[in-house]
C-alpha atoms as a PDB file:
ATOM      1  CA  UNK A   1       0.000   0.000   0.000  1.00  0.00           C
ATOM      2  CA  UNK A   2       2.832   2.139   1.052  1.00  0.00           C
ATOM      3  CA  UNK A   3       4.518   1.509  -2.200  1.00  0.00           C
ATOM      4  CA  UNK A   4       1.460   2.573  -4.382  1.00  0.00           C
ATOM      5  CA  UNK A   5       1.381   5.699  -2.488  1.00  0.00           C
ATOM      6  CA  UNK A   6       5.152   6.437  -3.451  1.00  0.00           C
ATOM      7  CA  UNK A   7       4.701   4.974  -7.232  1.00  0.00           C
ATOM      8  CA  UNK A   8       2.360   7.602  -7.060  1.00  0.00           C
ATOM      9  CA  UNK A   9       3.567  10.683  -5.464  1.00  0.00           C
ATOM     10  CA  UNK A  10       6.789  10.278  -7.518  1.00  0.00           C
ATOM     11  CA  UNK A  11       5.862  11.638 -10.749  1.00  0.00           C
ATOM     12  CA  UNK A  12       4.215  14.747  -8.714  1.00  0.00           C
ATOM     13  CA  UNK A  13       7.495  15.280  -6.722  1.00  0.00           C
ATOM     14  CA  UNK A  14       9.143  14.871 -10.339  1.00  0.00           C
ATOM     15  CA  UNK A  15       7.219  17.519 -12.200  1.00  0.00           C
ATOM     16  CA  UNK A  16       7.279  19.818  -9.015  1.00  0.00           C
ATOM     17  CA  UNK A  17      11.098  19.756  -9.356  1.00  0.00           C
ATOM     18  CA  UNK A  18      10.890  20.432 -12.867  1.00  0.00           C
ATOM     19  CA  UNK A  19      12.523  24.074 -13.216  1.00  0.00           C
ATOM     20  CA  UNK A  20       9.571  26.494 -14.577  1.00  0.00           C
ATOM     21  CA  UNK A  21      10.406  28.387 -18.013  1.00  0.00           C
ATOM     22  CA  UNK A  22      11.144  31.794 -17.078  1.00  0.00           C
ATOM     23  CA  UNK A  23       8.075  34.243 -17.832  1.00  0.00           C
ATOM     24  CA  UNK A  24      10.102  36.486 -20.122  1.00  0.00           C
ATOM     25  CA  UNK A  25      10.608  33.532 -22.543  1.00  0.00           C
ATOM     26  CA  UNK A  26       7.703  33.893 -25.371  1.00  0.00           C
ATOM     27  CA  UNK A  27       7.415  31.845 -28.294  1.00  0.00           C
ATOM     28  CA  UNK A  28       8.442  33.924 -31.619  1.00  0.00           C
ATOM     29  CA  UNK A  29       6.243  35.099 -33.781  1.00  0.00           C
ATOM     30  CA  UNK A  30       5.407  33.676 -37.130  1.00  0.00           C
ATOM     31  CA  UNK A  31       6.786  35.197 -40.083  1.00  0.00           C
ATOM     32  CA  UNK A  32       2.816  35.769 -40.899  1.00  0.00           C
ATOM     33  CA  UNK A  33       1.756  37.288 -37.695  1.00  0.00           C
ATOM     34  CA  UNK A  34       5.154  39.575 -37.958  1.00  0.00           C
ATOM     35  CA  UNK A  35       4.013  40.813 -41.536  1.00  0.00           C
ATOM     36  CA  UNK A  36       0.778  41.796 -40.318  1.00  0.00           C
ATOM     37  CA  UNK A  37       2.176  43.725 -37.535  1.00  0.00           C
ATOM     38  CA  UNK A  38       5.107  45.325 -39.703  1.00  0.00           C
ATOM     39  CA  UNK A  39       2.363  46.270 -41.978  1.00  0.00           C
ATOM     40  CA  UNK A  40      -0.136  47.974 -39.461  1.00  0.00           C
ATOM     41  CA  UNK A  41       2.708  49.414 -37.646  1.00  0.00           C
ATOM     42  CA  UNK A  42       3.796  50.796 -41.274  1.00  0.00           C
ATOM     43  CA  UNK A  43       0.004  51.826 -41.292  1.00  0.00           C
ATOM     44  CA  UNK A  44       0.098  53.767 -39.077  1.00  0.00           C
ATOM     45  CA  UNK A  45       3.413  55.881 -39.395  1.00  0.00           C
ATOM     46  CA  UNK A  46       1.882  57.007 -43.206  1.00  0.00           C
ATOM     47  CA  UNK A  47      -1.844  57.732 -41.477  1.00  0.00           C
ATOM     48  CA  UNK A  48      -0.093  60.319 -39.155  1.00  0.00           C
ATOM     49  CA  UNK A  49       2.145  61.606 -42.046  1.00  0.00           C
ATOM     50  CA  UNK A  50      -0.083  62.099 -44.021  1.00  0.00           C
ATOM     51  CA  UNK A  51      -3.403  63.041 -42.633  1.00  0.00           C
ATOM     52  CA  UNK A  52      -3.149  66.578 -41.881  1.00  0.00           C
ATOM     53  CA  UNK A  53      -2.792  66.573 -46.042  1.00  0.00           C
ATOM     54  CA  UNK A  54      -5.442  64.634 -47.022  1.00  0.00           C
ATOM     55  CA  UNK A  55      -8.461  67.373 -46.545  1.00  0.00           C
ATOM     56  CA  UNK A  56      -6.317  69.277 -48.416  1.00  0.00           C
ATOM     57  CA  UNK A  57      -5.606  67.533 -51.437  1.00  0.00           C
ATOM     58  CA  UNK A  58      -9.521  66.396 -51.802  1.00  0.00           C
ATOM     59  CA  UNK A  59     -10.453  69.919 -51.481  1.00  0.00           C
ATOM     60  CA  UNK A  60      -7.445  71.170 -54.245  1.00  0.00           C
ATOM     61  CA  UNK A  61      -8.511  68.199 -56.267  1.00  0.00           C
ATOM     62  CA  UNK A  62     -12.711  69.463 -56.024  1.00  0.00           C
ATOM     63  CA  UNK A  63     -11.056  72.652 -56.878  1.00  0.00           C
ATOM     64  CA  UNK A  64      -9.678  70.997 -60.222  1.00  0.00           C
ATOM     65  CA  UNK A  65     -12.780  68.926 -61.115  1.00  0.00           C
ATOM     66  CA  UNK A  66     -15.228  71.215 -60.518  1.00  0.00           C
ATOM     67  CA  UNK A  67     -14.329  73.744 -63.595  1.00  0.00           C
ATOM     68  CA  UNK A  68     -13.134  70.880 -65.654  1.00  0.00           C
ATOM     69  CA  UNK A  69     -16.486  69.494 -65.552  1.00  0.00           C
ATOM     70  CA  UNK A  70     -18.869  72.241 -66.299  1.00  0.00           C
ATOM     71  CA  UNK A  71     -19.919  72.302 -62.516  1.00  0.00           C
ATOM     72  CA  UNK A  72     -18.594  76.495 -62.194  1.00  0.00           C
ATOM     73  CA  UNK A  73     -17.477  78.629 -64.857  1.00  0.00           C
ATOM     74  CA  UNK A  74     -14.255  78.089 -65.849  1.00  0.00           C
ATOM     75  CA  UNK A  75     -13.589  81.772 -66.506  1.00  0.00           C
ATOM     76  CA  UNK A  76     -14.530  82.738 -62.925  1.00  0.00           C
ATOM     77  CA  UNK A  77     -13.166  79.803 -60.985  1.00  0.00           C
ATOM     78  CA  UNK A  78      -9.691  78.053 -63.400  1.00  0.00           C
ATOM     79  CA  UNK A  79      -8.586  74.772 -62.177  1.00  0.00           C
ATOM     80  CA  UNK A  80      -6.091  75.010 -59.690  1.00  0.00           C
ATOM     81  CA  UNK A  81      -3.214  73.756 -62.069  1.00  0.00           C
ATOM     82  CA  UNK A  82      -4.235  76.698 -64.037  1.00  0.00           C
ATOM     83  CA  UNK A  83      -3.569  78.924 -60.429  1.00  0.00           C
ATOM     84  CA  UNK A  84      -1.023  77.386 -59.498  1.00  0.00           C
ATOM     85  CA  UNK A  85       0.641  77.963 -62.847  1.00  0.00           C
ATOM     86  CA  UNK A  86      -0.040  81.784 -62.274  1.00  0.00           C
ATOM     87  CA  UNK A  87       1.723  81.460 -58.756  1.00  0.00           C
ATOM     88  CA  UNK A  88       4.968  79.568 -60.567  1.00  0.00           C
ATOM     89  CA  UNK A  89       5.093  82.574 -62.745  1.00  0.00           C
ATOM     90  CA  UNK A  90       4.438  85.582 -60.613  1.00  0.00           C
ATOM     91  CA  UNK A  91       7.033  83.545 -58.572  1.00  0.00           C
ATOM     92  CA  UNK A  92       9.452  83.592 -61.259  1.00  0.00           C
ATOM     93  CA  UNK A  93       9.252  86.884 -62.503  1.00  0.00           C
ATOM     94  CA  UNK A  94       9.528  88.141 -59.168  1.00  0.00           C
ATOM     95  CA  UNK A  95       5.957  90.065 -58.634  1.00  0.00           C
ATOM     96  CA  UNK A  96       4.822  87.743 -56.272  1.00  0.00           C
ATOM     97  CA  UNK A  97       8.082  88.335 -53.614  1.00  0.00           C
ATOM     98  CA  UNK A  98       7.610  92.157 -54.138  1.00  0.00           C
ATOM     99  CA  UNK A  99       4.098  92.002 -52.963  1.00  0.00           C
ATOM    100  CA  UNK A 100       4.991  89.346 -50.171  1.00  0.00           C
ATOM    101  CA  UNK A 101       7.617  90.992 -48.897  1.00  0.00           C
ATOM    102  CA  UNK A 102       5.569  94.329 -48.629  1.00  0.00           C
ATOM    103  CA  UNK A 103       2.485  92.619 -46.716  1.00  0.00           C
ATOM    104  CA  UNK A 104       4.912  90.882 -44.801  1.00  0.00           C
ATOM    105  CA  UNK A 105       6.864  94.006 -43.507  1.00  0.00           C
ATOM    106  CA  UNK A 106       3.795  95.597 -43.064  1.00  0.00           C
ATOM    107  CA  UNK A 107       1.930  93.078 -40.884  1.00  0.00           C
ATOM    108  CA  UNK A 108       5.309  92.090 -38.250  1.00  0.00           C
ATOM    109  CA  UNK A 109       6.038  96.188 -37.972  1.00  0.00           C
ATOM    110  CA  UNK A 110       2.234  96.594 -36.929  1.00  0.00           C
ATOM    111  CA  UNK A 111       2.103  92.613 -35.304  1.00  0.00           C
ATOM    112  CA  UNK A 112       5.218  93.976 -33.258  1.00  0.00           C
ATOM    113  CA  UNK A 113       4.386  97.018 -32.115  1.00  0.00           C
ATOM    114  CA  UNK A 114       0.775  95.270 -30.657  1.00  0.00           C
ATOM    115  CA  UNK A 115       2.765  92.754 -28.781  1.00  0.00           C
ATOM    116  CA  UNK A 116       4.835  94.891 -27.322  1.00  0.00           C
ATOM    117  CA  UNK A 117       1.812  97.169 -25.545  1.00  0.00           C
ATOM    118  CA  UNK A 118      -1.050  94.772 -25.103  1.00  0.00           C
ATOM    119  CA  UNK A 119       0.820  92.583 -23.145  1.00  0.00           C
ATOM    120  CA  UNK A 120       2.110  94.865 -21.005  1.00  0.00           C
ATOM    121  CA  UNK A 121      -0.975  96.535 -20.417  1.00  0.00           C
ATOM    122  CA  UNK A 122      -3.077  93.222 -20.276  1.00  0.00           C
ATOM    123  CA  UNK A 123      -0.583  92.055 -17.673  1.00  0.00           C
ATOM    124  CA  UNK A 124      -1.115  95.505 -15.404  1.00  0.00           C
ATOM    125  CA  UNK A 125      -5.027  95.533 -16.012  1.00  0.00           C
ATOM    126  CA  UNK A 126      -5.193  92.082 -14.481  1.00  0.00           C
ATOM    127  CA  UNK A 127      -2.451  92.424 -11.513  1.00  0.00           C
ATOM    128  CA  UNK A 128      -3.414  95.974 -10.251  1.00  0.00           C
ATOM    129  CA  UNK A 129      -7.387  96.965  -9.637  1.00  0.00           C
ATOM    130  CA  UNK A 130      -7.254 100.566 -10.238  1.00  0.00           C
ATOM    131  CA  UNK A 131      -5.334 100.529 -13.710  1.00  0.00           C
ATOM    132  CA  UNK A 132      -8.553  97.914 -14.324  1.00  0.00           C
ATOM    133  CA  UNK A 133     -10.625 100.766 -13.530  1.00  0.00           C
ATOM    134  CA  UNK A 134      -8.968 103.567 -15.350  1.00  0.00           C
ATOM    135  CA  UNK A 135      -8.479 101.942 -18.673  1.00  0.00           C
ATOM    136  CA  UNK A 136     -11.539  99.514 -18.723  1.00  0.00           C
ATOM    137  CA  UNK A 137     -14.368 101.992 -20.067  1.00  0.00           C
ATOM    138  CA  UNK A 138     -11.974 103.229 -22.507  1.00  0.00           C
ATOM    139  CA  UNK A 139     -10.755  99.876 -23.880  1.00  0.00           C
ATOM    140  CA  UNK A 140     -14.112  98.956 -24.021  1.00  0.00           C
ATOM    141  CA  UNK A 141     -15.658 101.410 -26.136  1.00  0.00           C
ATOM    142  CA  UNK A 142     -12.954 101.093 -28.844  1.00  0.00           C
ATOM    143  CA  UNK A 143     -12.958  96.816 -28.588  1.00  0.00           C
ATOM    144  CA  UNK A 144     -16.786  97.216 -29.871  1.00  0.00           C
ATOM    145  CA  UNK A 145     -15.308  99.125 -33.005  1.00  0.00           C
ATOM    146  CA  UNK A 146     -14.109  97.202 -35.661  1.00  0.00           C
ATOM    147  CA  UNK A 147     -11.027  98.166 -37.423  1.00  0.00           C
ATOM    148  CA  UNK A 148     -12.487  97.980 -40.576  1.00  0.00           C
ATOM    149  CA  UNK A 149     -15.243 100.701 -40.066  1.00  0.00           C
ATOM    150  CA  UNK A 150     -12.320 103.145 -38.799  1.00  0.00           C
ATOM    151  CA  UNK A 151      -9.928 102.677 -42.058  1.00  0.00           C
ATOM    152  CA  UNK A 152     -11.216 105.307 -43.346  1.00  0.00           C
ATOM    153  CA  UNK A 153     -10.260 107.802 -40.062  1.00  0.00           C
ATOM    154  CA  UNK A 154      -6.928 106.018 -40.021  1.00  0.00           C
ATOM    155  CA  UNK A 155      -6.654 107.101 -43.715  1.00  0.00           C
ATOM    156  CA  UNK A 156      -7.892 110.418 -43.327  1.00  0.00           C
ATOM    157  CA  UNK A 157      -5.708 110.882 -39.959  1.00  0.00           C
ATOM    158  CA  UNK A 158      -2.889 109.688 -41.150  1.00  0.00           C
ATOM    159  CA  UNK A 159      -2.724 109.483 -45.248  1.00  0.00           C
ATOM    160  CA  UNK A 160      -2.612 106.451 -47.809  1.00  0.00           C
ATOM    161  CA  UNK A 161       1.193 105.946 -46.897  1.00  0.00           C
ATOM    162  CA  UNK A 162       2.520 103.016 -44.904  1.00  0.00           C
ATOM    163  CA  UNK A 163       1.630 104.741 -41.253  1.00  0.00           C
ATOM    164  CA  UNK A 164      -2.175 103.785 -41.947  1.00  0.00           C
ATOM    165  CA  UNK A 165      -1.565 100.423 -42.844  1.00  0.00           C
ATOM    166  CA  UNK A 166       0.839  99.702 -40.039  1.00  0.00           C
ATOM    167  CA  UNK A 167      -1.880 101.758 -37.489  1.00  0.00           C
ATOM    168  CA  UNK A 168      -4.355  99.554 -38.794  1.00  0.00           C
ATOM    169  CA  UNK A 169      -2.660  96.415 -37.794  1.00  0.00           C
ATOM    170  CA  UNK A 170      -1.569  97.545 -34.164  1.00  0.00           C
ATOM    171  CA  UNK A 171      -5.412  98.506 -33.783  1.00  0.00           C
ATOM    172  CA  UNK A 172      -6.519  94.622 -35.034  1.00  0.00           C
ATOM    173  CA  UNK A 173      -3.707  92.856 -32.830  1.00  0.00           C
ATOM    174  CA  UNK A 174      -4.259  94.996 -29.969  1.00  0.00           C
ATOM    175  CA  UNK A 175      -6.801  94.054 -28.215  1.00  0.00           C
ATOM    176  CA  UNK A 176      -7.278  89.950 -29.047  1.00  0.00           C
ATOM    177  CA  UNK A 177      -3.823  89.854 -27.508  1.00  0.00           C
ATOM    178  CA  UNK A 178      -4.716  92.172 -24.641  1.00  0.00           C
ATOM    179  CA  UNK A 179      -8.211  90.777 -23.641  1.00  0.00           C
ATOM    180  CA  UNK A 180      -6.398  86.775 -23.486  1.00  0.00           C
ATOM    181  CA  UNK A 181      -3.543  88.284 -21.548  1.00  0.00           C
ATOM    182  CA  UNK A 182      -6.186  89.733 -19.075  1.00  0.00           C
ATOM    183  CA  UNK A 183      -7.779  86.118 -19.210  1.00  0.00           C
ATOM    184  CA  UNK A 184      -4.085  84.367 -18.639  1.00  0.00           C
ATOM    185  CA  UNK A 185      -3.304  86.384 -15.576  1.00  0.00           C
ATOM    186  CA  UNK A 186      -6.453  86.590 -13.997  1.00  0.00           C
ATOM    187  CA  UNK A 187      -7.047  82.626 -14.133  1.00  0.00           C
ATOM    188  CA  UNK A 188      -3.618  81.575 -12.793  1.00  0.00           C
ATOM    189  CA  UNK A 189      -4.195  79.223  -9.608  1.00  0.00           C
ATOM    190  CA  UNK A 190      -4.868  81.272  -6.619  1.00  0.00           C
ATOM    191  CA  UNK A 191      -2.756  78.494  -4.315  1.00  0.00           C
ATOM    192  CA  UNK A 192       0.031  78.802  -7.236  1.00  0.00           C
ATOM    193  CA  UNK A 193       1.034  82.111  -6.398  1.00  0.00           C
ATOM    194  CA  UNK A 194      -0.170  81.719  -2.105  1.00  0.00           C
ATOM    195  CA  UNK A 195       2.451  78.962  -2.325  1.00  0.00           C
ATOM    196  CA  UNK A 196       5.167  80.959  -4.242  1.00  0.00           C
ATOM    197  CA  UNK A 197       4.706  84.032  -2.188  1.00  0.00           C
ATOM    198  CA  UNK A 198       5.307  81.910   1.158  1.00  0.00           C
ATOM    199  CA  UNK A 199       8.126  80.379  -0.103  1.00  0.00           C
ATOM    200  CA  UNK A 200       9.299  84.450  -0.281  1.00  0.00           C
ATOM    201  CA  UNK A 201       9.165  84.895  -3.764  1.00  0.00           C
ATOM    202  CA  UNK A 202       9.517  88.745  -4.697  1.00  0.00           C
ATOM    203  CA  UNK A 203       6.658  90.099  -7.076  1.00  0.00           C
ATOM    204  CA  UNK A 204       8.920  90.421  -9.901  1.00  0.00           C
ATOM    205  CA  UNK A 205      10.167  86.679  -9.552  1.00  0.00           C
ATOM    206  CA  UNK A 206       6.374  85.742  -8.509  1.00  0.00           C
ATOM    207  CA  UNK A 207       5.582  87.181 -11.989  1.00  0.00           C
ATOM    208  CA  UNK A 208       8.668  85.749 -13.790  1.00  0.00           C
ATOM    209  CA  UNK A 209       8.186  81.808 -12.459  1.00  0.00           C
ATOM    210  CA  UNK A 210       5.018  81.556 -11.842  1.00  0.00           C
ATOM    211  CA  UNK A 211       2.027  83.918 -13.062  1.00  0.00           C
ATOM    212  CA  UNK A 212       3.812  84.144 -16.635  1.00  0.00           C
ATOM    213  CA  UNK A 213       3.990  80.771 -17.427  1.00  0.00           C
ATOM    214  CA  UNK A 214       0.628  79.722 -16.073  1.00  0.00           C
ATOM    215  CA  UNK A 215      -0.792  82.771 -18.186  1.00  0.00           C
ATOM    216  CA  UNK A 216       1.176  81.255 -21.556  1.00  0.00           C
ATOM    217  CA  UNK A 217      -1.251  79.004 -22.728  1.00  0.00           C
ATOM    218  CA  UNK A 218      -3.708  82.209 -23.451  1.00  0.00           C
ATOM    219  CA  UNK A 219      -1.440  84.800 -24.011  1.00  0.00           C
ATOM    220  CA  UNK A 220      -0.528  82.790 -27.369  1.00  0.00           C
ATOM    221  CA  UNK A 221      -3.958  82.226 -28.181  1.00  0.00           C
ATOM    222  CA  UNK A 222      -4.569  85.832 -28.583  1.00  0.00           C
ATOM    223  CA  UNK A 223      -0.964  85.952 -30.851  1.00  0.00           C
ATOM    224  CA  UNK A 224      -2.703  83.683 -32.754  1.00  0.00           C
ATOM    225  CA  UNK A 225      -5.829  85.500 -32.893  1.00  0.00           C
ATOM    226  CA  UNK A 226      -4.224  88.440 -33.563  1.00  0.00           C
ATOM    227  CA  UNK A 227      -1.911  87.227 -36.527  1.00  0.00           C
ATOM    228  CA  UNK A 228      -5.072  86.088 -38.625  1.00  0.00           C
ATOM    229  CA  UNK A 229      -6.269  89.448 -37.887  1.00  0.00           C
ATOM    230  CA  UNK A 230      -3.734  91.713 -38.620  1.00  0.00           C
ATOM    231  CA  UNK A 231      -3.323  89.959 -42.328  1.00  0.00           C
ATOM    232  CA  UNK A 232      -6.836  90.449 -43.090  1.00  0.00           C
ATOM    233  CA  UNK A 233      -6.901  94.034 -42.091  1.00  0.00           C
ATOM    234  CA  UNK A 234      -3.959  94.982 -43.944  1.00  0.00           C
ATOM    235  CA  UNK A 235      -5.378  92.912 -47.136  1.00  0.00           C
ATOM    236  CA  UNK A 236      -8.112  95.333 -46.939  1.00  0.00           C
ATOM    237  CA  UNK A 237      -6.356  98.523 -45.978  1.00  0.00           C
ATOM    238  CA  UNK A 238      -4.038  97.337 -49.235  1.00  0.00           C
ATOM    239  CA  UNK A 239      -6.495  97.693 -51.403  1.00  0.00           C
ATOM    240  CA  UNK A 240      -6.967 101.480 -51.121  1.00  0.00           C
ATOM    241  CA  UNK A 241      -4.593 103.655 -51.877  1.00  0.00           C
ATOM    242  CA  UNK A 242      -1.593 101.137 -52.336  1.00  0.00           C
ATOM    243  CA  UNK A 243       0.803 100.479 -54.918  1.00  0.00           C
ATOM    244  CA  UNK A 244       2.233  96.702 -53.804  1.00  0.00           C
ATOM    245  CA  UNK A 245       1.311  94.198 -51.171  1.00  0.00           C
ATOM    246  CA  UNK A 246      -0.903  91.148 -51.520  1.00  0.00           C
ATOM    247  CA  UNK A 247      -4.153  93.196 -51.396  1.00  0.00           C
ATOM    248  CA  UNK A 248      -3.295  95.229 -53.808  1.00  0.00           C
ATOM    249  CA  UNK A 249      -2.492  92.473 -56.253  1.00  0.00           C
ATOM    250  CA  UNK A 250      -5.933  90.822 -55.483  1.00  0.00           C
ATOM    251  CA  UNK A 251      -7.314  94.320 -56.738  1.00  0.00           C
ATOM    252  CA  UNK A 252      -5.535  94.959 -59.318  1.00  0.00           C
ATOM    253  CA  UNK A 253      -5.903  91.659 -60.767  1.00  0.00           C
ATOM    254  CA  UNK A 254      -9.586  91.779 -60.320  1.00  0.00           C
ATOM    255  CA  UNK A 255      -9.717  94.864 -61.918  1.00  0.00           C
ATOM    256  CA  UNK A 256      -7.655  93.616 -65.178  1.00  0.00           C
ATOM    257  CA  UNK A 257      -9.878  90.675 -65.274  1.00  0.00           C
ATOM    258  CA  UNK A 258      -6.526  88.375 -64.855  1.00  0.00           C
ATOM    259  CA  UNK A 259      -8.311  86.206 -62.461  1.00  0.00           C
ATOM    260  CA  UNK A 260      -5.947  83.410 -62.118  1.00  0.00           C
ATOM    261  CA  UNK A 261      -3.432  86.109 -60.810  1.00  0.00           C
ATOM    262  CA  UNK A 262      -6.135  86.797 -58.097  1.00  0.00           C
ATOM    263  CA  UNK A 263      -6.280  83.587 -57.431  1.00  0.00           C
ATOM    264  CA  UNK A 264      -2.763  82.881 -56.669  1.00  0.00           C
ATOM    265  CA  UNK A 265      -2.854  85.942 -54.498  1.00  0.00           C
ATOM    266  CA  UNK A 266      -5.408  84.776 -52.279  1.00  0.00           C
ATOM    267  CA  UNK A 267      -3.639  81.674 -52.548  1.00  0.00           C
ATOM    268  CA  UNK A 268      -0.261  83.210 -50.998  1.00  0.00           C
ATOM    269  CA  UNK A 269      -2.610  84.958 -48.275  1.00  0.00           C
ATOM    270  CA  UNK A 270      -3.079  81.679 -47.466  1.00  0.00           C
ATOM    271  CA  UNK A 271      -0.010  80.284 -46.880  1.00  0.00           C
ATOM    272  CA  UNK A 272       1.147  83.684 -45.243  1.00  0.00           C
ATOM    273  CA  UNK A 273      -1.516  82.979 -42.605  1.00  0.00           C
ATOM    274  CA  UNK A 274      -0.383  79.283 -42.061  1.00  0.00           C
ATOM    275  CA  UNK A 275       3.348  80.273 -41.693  1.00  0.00           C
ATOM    276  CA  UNK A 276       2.741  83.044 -39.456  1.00  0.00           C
ATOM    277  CA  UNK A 277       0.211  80.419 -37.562  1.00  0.00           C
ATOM    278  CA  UNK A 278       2.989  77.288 -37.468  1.00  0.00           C
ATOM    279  CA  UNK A 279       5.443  79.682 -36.322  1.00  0.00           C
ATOM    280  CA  UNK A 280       3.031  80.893 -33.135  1.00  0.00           C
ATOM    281  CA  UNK A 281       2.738  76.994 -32.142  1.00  0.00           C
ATOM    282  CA  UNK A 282       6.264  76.260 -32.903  1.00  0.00           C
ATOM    283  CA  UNK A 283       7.154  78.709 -30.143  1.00  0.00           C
ATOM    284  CA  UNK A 284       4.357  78.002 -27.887  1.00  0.00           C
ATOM    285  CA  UNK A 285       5.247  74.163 -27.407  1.00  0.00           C
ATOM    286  CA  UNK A 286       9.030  75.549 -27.165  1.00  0.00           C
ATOM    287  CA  UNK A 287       7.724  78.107 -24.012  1.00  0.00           C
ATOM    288  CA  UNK A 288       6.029  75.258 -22.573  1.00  0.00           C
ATOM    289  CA  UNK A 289       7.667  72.541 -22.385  1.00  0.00           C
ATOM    290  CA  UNK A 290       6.983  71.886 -19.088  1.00  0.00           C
ATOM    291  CA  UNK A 291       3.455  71.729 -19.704  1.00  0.00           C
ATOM    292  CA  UNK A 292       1.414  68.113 -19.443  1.00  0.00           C
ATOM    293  CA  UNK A 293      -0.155  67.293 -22.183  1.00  0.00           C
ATOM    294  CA  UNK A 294      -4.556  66.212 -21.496  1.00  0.00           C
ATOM    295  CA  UNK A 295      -4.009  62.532 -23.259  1.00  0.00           C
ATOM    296  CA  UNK A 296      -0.680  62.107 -21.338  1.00  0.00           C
END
């Protein structure tokens, strides 16, 4: 009986002994099973290259079709290879960089000159309650008054030269980059700055580490803002009075009836806008770095 009991215990003690394969150890994959993951993987990596493009090739390649086919008047909307054959040769000839380069001085001179007050100003309208109450009924009369419907003061004030255009600007940036700096400061953590001011932080290094870089986030919303702005407003304050610049070529294009010219105008307004725009983020994510993003 005894002897049953070890011919049977045996093979337990044996496979008890038996050393365990070590959890790390996985069977390899089959050459199948590693195609289809190469090829997802692979997948993948083109879906994120290329997606932010694909909207914008179906919309360029509507653009194409739709005059081709009789859908829109040829004469009043060419195919884009048409425009962007215009673009190649305003490019070439050099028209196009004239005008650029004149919209482009134009709108950072103005663009600069806003950045450097509103922030300041945003930044003291938030911090300090009676600077809020001095400047607030003022700022808000002239906030309610587009910059549109006083080009023609600006004009009047200050002639069809390049000090109108540039005022023009300032007065479109200004205040989308003042009202989000107001925003930015006034929404920074309260306990933020209780904590940083009982660890004996001066006000000026309070401001430096700690309201500033909470306040980021917004402040560059309203540079963004205030970009798209300030080329609009100078595209229409271009086309009065102005003898280069992108709104002027829009104009005078229209006006000559050389529409694919216009075209590629509106067409370099356009990438203008999304340079200016990829330059604002650029810097942003460079500024905050130390920021977390939502998804981790």
């Amino acid at each position: 009986m005894s002897s049953a009991v070890q011919l049977t215990e045996r093979p337990i003690q044996q496979s008890a002994a038996e050393p365990s394969r070590p959890a790390s150890v996985r069977p390899a994959l089959s050459a199948p099973t590693f195609l289809a993951t190469a090829v997802r993987a692979v997948g993948r990596f083109a879906w994120l290259l290329f997606k932010p493009t694909i909207v914008i090739a179906l919309f360029l390649l509507l653009w194409q079709l739709a005059p081709t086919l009789g859908l829109v008047d040829e004469v009043f909307l060419p195919p884009f290879s048409v425009v962007a054959q215009a673009f190649a040769d305003l490019v070439a000839s050099g028209e196009m960089w004239t005008h650029l380069s004149t919209s482009l001085n134009r709108s950072l001179v103005g663009y600069s000159i806003a950045v450097a007050a509103a922030v300041p100003v945003g930044v003291s309208i938030a911090w300090y309650r009676p600077v809020a109450d001095f400047l607030n009924p003022i700022l808000e009369l002239f906030r309610n008054t587009a910059a549109l419907a006083l080009l023609p003061v600006f004009i009047l004030v200050l002639g069809i030269g390049e000090t109108s255009k540039v005022a023009i600007v300032v007065y479109a940036s200004f205040f989308p980059i003042l009202l989000n700096t107001i925003t930015g400061v006034r929404t920074v953590d309260p306990l933020l700055i209780k904590s940083a001011a009982s660890l004996g932080f001066s006000p000026l290094r309070l401001f430096q580490k700690v309201v500033l870089p909470a306040a980021l986030p917004a402040i560059f919303t309203g540079l963004r803002m205030a970009a798209a702005s300030s080329i609009l407003v100078l595209l229409a304050a271009e086309m009065f009075g102005a003898k280069a610049g992108l709104g002027y070529l829009i104009t005078a294009a229209q006006q000559n009836f050389a529409i694919p010219n216009m075209y590629a105008g509106i067409v370099a307004i356009s990438l203008l806008g999304l340079g200016f725009n990829g330059l604002l983020v650029t810097l942003e994510r460079r500024l905050s770095r130390w920021r977390v993003p939502a998804n981790g």
